[in-house]
PDB file of N, CA and C in Angstrom:
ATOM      1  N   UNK A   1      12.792 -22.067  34.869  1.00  0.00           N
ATOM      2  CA  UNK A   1      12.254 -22.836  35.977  1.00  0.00           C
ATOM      3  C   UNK A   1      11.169 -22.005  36.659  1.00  0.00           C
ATOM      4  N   UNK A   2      10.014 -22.346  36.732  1.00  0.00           N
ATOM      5  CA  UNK A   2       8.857 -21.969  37.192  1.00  0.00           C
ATOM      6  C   UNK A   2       8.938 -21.349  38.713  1.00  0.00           C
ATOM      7  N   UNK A   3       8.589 -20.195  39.549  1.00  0.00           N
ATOM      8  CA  UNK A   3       8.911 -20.406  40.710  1.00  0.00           C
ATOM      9  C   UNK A   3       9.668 -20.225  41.065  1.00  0.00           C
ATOM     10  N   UNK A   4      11.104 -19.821  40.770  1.00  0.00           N
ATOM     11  CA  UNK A   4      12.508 -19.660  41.091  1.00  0.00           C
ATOM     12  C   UNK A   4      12.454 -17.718  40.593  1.00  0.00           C
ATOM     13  N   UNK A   5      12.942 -17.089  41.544  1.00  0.00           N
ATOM     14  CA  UNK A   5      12.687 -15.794  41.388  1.00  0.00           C
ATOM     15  C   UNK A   5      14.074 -15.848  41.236  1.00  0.00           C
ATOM     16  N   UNK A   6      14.428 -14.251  40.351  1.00  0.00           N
ATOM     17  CA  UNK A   6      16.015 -14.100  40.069  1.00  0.00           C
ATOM     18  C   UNK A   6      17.115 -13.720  41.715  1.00  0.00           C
ATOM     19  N   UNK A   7      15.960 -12.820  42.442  1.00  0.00           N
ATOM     20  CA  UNK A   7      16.244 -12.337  43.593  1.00  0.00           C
ATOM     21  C   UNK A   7      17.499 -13.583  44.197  1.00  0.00           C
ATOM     22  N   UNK A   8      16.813 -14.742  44.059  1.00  0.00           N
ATOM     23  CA  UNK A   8      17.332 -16.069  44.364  1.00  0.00           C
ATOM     24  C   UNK A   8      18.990 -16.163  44.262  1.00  0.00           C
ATOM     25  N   UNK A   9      19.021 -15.377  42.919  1.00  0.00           N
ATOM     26  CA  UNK A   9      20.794 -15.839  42.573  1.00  0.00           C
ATOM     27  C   UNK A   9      21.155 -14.488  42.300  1.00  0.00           C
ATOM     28  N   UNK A  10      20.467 -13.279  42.700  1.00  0.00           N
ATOM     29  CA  UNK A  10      21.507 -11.724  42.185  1.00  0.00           C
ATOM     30  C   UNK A  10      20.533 -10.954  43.518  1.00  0.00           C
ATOM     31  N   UNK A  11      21.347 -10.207  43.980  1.00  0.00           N
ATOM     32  CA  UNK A  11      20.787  -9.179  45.013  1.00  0.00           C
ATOM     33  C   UNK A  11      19.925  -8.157  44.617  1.00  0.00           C
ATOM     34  N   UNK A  12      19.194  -7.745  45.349  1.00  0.00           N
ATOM     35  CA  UNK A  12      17.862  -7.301  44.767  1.00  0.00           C
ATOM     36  C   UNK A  12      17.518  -6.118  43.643  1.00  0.00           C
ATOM     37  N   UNK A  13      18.906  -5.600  43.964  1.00  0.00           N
ATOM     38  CA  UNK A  13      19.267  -4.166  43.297  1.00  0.00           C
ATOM     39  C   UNK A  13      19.895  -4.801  41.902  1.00  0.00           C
ATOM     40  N   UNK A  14      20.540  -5.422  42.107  1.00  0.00           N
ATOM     41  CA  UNK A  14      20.861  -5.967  40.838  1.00  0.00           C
ATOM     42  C   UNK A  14      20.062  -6.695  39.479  1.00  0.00           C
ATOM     43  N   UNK A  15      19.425  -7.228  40.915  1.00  0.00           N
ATOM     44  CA  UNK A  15      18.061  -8.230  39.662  1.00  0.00           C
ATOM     45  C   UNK A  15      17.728  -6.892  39.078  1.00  0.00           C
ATOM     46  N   UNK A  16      17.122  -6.015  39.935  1.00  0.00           N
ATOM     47  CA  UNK A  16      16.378  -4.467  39.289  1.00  0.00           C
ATOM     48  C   UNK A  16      17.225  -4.200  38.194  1.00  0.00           C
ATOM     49  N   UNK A  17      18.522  -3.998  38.556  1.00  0.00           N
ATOM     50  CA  UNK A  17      19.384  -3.468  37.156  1.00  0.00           C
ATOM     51  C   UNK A  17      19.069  -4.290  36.167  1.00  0.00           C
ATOM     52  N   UNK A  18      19.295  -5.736  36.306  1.00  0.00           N
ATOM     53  CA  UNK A  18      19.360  -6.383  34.706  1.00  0.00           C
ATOM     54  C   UNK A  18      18.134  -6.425  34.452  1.00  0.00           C
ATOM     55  N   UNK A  19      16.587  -6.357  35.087  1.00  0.00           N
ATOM     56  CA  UNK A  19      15.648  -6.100  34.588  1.00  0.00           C
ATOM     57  C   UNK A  19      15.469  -4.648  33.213  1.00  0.00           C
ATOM     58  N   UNK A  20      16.123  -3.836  34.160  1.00  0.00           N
ATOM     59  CA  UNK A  20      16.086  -2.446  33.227  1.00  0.00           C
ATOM     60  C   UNK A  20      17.136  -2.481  32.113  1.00  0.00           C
ATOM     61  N   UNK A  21      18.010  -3.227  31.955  1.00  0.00           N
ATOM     62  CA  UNK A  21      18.533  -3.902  30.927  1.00  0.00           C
ATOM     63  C   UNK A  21      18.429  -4.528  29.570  1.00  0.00           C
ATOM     64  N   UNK A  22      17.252  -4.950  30.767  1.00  0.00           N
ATOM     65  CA  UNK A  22      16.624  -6.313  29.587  1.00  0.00           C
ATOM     66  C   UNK A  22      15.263  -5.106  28.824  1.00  0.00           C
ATOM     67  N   UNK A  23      15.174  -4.261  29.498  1.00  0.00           N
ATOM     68  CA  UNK A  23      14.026  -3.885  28.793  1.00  0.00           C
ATOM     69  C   UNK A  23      14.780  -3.140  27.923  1.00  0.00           C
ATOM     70  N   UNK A  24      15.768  -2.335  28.006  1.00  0.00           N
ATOM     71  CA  UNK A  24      16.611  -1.758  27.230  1.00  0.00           C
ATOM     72  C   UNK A  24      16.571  -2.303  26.068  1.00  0.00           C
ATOM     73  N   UNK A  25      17.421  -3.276  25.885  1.00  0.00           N
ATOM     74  CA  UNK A  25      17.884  -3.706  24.485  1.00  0.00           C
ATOM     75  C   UNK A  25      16.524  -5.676  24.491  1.00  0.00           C
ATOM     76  N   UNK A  26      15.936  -4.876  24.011  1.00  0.00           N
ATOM     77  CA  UNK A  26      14.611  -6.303  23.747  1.00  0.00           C
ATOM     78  C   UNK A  26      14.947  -7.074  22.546  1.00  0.00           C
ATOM     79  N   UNK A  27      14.793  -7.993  22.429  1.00  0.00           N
ATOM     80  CA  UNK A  27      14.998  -9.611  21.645  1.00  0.00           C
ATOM     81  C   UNK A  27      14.973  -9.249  20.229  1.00  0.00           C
ATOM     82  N   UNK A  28      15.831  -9.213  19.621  1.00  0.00           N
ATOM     83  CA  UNK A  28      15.849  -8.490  17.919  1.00  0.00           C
ATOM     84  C   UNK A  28      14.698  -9.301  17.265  1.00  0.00           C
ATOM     85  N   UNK A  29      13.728 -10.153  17.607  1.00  0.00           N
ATOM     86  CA  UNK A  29      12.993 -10.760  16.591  1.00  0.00           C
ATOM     87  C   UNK A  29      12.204 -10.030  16.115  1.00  0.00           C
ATOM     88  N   UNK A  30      11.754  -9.168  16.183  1.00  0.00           N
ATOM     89  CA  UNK A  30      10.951  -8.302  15.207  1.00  0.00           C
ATOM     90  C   UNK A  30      11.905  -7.445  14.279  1.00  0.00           C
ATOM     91  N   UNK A  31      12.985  -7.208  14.870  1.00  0.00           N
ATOM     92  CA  UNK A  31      14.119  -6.671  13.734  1.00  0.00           C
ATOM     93  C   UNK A  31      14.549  -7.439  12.421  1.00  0.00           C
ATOM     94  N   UNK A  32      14.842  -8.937  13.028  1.00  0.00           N
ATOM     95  CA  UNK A  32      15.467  -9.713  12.726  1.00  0.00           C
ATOM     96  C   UNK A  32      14.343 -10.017  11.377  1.00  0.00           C
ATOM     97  N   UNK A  33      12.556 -10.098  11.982  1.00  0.00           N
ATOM     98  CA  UNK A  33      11.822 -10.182  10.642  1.00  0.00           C
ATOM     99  C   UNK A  33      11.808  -9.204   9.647  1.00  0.00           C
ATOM    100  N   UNK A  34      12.006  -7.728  10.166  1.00  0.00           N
ATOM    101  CA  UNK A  34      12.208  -7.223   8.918  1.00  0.00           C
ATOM    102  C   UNK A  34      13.073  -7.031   8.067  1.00  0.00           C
ATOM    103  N   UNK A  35      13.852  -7.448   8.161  1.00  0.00           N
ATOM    104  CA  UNK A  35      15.298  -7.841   7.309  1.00  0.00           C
ATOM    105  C   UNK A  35      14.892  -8.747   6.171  1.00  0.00           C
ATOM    106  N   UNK A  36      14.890  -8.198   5.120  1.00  0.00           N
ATOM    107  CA  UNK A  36      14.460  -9.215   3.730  1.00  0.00           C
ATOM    108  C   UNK A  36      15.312  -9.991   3.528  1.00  0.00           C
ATOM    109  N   UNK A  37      14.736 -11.134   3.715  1.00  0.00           N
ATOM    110  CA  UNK A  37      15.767 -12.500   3.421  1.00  0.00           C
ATOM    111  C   UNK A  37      16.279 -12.728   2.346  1.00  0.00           C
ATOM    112  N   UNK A  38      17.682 -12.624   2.423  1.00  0.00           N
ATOM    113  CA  UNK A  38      18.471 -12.814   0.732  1.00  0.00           C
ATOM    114  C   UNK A  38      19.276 -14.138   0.684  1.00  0.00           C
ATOM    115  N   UNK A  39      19.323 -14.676   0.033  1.00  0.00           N
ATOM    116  CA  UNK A  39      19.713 -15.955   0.050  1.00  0.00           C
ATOM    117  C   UNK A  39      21.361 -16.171  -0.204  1.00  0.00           C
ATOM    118  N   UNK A  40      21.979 -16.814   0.571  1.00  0.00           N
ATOM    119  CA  UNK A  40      23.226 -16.696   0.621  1.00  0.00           C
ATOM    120  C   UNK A  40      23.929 -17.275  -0.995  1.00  0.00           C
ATOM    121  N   UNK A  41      25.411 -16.965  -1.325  1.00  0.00           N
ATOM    122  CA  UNK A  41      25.843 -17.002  -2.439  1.00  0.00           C
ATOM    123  C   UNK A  41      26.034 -18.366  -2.859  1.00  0.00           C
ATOM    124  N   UNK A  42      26.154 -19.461  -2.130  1.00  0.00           N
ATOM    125  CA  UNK A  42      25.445 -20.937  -2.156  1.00  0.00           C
ATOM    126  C   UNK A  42      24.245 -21.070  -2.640  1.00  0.00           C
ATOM    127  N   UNK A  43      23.928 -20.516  -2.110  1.00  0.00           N
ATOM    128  CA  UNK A  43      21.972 -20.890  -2.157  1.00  0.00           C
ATOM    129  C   UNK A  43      22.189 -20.203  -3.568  1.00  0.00           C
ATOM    130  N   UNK A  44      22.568 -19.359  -4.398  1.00  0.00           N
ATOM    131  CA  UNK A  44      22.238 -18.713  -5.289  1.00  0.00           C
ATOM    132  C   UNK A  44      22.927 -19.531  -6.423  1.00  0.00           C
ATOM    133  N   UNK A  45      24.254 -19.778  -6.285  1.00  0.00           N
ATOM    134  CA  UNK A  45      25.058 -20.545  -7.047  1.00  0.00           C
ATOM    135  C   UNK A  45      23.948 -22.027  -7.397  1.00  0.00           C
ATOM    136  N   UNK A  46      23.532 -22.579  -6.189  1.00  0.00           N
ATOM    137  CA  UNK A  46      22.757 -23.952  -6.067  1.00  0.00           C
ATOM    138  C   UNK A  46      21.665 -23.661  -7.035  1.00  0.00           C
ATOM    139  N   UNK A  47      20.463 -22.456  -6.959  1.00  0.00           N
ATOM    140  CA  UNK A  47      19.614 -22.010  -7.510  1.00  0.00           C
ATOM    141  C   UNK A  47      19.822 -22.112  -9.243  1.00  0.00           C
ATOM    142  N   UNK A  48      21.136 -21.684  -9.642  1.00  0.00           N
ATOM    143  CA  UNK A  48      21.231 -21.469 -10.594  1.00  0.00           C
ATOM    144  C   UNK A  48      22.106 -22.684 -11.821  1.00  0.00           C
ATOM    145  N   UNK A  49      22.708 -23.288 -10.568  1.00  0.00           N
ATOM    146  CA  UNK A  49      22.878 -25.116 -11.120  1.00  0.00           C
ATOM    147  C   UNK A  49      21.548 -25.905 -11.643  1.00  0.00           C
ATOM    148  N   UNK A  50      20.608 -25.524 -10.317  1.00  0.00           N
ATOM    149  CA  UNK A  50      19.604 -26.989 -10.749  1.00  0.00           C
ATOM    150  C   UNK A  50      18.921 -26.072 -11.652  1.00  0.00           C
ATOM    151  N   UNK A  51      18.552 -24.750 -11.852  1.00  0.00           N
ATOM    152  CA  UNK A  51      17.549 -23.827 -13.011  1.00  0.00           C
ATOM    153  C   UNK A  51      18.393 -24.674 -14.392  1.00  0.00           C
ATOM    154  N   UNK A  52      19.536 -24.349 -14.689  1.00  0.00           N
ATOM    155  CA  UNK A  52      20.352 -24.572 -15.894  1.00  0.00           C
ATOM    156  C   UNK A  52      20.452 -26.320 -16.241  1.00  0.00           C
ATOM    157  N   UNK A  53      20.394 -27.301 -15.294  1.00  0.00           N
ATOM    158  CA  UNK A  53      19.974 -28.540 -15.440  1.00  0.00           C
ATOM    159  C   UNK A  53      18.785 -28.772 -16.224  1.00  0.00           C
ATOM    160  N   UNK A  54      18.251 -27.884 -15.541  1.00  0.00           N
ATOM    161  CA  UNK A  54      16.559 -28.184 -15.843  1.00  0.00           C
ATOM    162  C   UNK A  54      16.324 -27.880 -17.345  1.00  0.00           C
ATOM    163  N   UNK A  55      16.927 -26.964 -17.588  1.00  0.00           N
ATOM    164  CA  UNK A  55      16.636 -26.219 -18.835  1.00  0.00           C
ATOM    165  C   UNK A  55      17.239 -27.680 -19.532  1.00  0.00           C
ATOM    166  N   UNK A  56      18.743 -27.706 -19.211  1.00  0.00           N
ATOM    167  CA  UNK A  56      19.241 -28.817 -20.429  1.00  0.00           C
ATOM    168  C   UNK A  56      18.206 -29.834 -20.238  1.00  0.00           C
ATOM    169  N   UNK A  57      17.488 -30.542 -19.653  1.00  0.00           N
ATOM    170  CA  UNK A  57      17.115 -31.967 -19.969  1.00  0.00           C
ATOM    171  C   UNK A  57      15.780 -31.572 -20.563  1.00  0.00           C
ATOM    172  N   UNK A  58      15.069 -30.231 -20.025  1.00  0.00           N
ATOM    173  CA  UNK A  58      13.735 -29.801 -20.847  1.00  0.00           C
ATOM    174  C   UNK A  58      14.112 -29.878 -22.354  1.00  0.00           C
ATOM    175  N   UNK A  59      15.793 -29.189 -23.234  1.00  0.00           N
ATOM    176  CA  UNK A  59      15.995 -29.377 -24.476  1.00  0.00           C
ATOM    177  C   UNK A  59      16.293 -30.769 -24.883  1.00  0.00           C
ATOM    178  N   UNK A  60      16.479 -31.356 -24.457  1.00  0.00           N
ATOM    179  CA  UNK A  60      17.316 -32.993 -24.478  1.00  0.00           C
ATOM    180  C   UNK A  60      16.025 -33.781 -24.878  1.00  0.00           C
ATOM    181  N   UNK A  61      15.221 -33.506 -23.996  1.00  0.00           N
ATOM    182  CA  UNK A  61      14.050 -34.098 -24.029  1.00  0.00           C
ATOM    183  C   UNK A  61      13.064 -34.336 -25.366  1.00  0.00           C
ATOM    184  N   UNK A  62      12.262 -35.534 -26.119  1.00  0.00           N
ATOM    185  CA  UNK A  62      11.930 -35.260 -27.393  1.00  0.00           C
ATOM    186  C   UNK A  62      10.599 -34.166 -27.214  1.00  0.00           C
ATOM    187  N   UNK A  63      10.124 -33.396 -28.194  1.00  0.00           N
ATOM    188  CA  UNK A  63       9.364 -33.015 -28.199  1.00  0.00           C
ATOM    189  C   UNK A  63       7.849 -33.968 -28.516  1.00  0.00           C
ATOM    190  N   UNK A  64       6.529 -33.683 -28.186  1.00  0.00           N
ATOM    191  CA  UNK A  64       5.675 -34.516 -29.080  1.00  0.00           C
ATOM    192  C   UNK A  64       4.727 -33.720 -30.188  1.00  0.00           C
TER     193      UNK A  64
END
């Protein structure tokens, strides 16, 4: 909410604390991007259903 200072709902010393808090431990998203995305054992199992489908109907299929 725009305009609404924290002072509002925590005493002044306090807002200060959770400010220095917050700077402490900052928002993992830049952590969180470097973490190489591995695809869960679903996703891998799934991956490797529709690959092996594919293959059978590519052999099934007539040649020309």
């Amino acid at each position: 909410m725009p305009g609404i200072k924290p002072e509002k709902f925590y005493p002044r010393d306090q807002a200060e604390s959770l400010r220095e808090q917050a700077k402490k431990f900052p928002l993992p998203t830049a952590a969180a991007e470097s973490i190489p995305l591995r695809p869960s054992p679903a996703e891998e199992k799934l991956k490797d259903s529709l690959a092996k489908k594919e293959r059978d109907l590519n052999q099934s299929l007539p040649k020309n």
